[in-house]
Protein backbone atom coordinates (compact mmCIF):
# COMPACT_ATOMS: atom_id res chain seq x y z
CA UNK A 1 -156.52 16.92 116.92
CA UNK A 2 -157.00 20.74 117.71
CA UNK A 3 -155.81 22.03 121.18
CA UNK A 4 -157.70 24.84 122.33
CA UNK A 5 -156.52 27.15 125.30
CA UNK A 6 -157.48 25.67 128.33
CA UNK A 7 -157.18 27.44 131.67
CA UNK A 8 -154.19 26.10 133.50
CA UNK A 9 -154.78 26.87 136.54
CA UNK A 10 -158.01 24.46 136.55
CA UNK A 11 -155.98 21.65 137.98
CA UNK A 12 -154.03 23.74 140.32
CA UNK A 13 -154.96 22.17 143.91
CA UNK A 14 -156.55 24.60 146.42
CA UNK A 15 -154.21 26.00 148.61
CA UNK A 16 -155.34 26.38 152.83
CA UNK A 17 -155.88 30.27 153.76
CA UNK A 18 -152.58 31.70 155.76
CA UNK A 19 -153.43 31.74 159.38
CA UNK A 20 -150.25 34.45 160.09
CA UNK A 21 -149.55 37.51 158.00
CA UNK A 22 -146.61 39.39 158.29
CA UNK A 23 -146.68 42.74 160.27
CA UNK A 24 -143.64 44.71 161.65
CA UNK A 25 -142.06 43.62 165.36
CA UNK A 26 -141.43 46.03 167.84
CA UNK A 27 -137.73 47.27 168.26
CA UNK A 28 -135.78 50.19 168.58
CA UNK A 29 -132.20 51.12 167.23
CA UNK A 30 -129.96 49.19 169.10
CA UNK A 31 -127.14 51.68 169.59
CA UNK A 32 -128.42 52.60 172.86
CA UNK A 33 -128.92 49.32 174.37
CA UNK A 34 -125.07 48.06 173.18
CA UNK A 35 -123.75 51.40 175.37
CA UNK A 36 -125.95 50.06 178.47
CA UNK A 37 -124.95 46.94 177.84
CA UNK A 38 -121.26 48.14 177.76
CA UNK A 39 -122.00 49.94 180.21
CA UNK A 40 -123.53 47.09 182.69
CA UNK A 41 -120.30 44.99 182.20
CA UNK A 42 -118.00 47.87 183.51
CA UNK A 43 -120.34 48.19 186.41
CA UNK A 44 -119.94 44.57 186.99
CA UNK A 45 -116.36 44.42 186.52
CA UNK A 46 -116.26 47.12 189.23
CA UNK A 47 -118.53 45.50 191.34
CA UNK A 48 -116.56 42.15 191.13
CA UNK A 49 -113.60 44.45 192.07
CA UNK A 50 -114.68 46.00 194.67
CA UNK A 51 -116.13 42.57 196.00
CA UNK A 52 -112.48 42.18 197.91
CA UNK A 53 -113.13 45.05 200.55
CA UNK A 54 -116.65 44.15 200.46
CA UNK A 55 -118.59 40.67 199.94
CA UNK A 56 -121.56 42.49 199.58
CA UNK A 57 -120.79 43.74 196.32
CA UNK A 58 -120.51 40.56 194.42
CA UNK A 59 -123.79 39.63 195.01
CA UNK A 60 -124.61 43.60 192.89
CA UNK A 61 -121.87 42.54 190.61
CA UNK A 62 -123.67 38.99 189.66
CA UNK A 63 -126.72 40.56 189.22
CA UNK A 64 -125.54 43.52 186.97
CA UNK A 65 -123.51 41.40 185.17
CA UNK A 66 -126.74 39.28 184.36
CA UNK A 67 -128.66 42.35 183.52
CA UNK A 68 -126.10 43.31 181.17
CA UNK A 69 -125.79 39.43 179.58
CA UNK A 70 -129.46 39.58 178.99
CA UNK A 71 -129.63 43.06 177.49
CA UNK A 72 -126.93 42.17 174.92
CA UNK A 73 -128.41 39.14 174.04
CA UNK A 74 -131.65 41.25 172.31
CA UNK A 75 -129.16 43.34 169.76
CA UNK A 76 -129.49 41.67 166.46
CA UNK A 77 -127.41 42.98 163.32
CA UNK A 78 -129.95 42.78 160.10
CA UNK A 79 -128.73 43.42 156.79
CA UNK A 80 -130.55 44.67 153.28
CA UNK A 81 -132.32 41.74 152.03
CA UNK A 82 -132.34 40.38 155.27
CA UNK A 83 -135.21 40.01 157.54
CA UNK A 84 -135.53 38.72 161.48
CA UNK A 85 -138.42 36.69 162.28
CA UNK A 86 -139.24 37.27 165.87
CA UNK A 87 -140.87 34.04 168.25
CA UNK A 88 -141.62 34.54 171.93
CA UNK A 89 -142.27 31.35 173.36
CA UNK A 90 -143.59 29.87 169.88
CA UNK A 91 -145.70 32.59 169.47
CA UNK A 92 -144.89 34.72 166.45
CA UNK A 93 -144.42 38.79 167.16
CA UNK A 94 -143.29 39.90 164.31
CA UNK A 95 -140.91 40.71 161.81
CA UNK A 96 -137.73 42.93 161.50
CA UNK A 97 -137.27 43.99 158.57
CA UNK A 98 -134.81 47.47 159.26
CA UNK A 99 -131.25 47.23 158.25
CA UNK A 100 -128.78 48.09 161.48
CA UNK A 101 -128.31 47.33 164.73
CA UNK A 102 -131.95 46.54 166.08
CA UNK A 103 -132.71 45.42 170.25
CA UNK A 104 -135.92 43.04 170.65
CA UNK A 105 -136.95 41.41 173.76
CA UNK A 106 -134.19 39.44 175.09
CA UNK A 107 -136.14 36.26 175.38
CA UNK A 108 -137.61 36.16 172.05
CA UNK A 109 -135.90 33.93 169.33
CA UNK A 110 -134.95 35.25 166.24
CA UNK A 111 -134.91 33.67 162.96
CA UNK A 112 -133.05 34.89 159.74
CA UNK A 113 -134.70 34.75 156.26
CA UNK A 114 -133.21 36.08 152.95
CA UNK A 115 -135.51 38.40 151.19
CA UNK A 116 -133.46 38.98 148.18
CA UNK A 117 -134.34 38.20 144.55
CA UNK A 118 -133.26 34.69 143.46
CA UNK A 119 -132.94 31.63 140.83
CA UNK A 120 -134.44 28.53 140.84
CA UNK A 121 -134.05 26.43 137.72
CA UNK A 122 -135.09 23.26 136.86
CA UNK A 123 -133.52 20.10 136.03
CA UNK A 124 -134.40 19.24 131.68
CA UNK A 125 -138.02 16.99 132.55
CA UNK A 126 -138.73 14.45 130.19
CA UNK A 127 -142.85 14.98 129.56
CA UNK A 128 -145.33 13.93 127.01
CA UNK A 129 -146.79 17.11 125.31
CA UNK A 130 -150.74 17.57 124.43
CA UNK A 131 -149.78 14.82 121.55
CA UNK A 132 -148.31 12.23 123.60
CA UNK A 133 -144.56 13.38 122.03
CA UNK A 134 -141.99 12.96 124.40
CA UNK A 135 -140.18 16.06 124.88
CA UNK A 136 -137.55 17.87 127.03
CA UNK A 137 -138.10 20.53 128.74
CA UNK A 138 -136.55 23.41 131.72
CA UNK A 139 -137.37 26.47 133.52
CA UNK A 140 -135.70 29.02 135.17
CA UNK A 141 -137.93 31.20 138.24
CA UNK A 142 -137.03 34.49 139.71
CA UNK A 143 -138.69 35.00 143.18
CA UNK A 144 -138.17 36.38 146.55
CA UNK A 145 -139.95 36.31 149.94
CA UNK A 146 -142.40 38.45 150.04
CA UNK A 147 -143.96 37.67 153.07
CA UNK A 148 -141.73 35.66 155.91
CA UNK A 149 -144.43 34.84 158.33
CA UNK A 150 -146.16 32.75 155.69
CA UNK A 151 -142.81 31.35 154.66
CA UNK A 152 -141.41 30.41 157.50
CA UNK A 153 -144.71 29.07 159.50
CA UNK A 154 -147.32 28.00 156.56
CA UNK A 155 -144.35 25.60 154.87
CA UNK A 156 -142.33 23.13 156.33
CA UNK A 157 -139.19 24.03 154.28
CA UNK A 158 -139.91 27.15 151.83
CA UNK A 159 -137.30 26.61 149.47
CA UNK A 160 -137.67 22.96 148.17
CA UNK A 161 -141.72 24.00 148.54
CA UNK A 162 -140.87 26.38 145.49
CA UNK A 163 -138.49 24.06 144.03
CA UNK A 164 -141.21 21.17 144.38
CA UNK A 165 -144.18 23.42 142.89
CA UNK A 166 -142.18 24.93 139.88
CA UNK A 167 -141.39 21.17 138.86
CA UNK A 168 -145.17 20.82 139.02
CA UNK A 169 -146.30 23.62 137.27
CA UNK A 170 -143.66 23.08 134.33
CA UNK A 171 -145.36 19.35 134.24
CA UNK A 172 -148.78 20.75 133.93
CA UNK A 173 -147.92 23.11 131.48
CA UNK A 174 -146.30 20.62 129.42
CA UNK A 175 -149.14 18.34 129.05
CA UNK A 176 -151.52 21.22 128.33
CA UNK A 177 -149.98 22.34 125.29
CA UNK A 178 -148.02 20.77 122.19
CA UNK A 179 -144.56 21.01 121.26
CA UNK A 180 -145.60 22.20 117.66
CA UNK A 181 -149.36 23.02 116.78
CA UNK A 182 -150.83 20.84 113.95
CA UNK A 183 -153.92 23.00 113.61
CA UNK A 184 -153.86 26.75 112.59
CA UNK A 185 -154.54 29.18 115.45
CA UNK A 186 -153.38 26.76 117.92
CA UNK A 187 -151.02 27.10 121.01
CA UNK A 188 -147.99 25.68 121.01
CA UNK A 189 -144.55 25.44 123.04
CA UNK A 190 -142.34 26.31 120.42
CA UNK A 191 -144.79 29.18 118.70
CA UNK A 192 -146.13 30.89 121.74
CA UNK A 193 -143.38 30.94 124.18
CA UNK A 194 -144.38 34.26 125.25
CA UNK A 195 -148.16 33.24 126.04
CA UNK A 196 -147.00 30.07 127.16
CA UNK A 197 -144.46 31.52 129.70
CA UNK A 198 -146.97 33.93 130.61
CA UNK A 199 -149.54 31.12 132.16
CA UNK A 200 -146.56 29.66 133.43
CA UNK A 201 -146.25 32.81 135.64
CA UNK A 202 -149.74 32.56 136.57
CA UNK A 203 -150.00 29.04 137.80
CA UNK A 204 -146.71 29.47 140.29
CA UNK A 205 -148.24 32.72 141.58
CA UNK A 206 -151.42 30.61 142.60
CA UNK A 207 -149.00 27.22 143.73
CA UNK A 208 -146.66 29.28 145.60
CA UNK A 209 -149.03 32.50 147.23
CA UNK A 210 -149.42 30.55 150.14
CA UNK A 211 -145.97 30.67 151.19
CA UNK A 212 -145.59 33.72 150.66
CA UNK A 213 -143.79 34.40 147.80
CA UNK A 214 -143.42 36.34 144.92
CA UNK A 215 -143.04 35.10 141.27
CA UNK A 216 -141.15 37.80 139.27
CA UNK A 217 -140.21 35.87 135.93
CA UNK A 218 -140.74 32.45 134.77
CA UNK A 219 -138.94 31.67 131.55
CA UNK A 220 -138.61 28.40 129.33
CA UNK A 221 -134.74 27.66 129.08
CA UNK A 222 -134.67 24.06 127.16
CA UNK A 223 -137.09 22.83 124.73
CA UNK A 224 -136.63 20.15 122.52
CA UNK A 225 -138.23 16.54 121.40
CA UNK A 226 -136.33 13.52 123.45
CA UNK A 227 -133.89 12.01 121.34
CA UNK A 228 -135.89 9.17 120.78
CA UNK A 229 -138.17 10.85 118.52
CA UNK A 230 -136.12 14.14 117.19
CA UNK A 231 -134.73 12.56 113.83
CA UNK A 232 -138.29 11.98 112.66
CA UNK A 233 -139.69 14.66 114.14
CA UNK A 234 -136.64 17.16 112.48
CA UNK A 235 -138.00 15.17 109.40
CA UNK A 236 -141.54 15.66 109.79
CA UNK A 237 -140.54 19.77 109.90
CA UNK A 238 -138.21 19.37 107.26
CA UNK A 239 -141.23 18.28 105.17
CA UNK A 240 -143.48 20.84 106.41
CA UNK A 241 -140.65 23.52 105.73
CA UNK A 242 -140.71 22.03 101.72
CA UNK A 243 -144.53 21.97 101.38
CA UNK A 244 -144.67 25.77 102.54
CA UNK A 245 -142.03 26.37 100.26
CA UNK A 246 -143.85 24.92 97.46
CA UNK A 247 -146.92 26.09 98.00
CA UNK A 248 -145.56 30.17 98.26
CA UNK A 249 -143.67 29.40 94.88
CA UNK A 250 -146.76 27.56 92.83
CA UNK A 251 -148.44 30.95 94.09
CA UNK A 252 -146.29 32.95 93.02
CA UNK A 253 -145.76 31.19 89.44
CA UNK A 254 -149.73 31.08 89.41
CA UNK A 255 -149.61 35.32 89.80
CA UNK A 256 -146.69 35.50 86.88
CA UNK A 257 -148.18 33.60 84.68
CA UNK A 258 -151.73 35.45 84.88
CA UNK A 259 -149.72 38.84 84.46
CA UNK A 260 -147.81 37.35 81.61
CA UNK A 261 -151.07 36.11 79.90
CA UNK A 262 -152.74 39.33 80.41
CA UNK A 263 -149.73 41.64 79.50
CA UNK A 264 -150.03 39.67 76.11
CA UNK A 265 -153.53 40.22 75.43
CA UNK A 266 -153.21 43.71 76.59
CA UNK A 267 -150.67 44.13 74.12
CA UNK A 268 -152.06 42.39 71.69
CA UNK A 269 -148.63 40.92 70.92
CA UNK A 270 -149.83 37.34 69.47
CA UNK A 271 -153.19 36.25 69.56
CA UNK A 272 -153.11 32.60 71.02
CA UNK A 273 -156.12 29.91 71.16
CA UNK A 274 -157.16 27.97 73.82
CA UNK A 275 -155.00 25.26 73.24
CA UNK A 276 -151.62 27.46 72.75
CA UNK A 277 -152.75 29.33 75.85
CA UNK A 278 -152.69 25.85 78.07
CA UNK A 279 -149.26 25.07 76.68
CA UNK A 280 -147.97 28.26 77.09
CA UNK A 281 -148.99 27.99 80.81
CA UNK A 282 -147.97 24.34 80.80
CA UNK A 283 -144.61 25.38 79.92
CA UNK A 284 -144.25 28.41 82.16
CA UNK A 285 -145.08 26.36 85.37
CA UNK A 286 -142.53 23.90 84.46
CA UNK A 287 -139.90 26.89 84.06
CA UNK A 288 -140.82 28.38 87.28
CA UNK A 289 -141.47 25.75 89.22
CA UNK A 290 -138.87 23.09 88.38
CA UNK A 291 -136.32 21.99 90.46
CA UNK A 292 -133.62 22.50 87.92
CA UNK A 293 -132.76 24.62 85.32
CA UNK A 294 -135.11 23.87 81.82
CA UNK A 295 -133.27 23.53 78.84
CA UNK A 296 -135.23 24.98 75.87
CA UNK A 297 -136.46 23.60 73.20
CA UNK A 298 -136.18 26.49 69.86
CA UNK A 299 -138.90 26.59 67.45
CA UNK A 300 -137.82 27.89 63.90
CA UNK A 301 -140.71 27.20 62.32
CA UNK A 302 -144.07 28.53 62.86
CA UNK A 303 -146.34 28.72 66.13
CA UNK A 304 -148.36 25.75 65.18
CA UNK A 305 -145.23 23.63 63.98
């Protein structure tokens, strides 16, 4: 039964079109607006004090004091591989993505999303392969956000979307492709873990794109038949491994007995018949192919004796 490469990403389910893209919210350094701020609250607290001579200046007090509250409230602290995904009114205005101390609007909402590089690996599936051999397998993903708007408004919950599509994607590729290749040329998930890691990439790029993020390395980290079928399957290699074996060493007996044969003819060392020549072969295939060590036979009479 050969398996020829198939494109993976045939089954992969078409994914909607984002209808946000990130772009860069409007904010300014926020060292400025924490002295104001500062600043407000001493006013206030001067206002309030001063409210004892004079009523009138609560009233200016209250509403500097307000002022101030609602100034303060737009600093946000972001930092590296942080980002700050700005909402006003459930509209989306942006992103921050500047370390520091940033101001915004006051009355936006702000929501924090890690955009550093991270790990996600599987737990060990239990999947048949192209053959219908039950096998173990695992996978370990590096990604990171590369786009929050996407992440945080086209997916419910962006991480268990990632963890949900890299289970999926390990599953397809699993069934695509056998453990071990029975036919020459073939892919397999033993032989070509390079190949086979590298369409794993490819079909969690296309799963995950519309959440915006980034696949940076998809590797295999467990691979083996289940245990229900590893003794014979161990045996089955085991078999292979002594076939291979046999065949390179008939080959190479086959080559030294052709150079032997030849040297003496070149040589003219002892002219041999047909008949001497298949037993002398006969008996130099059983010397270098046997398992064991021959034990000779002398001859102390003639050739023909």
């Amino acid at each position: 039964m050969p398996i020829h490469d198939t494109t993976p990403d045939a089954d992969i389910p078409e994914m909607p079109a984002p209808r946000v893209r990130e772009f860069t919210a409007h904010s300014i350094g926020g060292a400025l607006a924490l002295l104001l701020g500062l600043l407000g609250l001493l006013v206030a607290g001067v206002l309030f004090a001063a409210a004892q001579a004079n009523p009138a200046f609560a009233a200016g007090g209250a509403v500097v004091l307000v002022a101030a509250v609602i100034s303060l409230r737009g600093l946000n602290t972001v930092a590296p591989g942080e980002a700050r995904v700005v909402q006003l009114f459930g509209r989306y205005r942006g992103t921050i993505r500047q370390d520091g101390l940033r101001w915004v609007n006051p009355f936006t909402s702000r929501t924090k999303i890690s955009t550093r590089v991270r790990n996600h690996e599987t737990a060990v599936l239990k999947v048949n392969d192209a053959y219908g051999n039950p096998i173990e397998l695992a996978a370990v993903v590096v990604w990171k956000v590369r786009d929050t708007a996407q992440a945080t408004f086209e997916v419910d919950n962006y991480l268990e979307f990632v963890a949900t599509q890299t289970e999926a994607a390990v599953r397809h590729i699993a069934i695509e492709y056998p453990y071990d290749a029975h036919d020459e040329g073939g892919l397999s998930l033993r032989g070509n873990a390079e190949e086979i890691t590298e369409k794993l990439a490819a079909e969690l790029h296309a799963r995950v794109e519309a959440a915006g993020v980034q696949i940076i390395e998809s590797r295999f980290t467990h691979l083996a038949y289940a245990p229900e079928i590893a003794s014979a399957m161990l045996q089955r290699q085991q078999a292979g491994a002594v076939v291979a074996a046999r065949r390179q060493i008939v080959d190479g007996a086959v080559g030294m007995v052709e150079a032997a044969l030849a040297r003496i003819a070149e040589q003219d060392i002892v002219e041999l018949d047909e008949e001497r020549k298949a037993a002398m072969v006969s008996n130099l295939m059983v010397v270098l192919c046997g398992d064991r060590a021959p034990q000779p036979v002398l001859n102390t009479g003639t050739l023909y004796q």
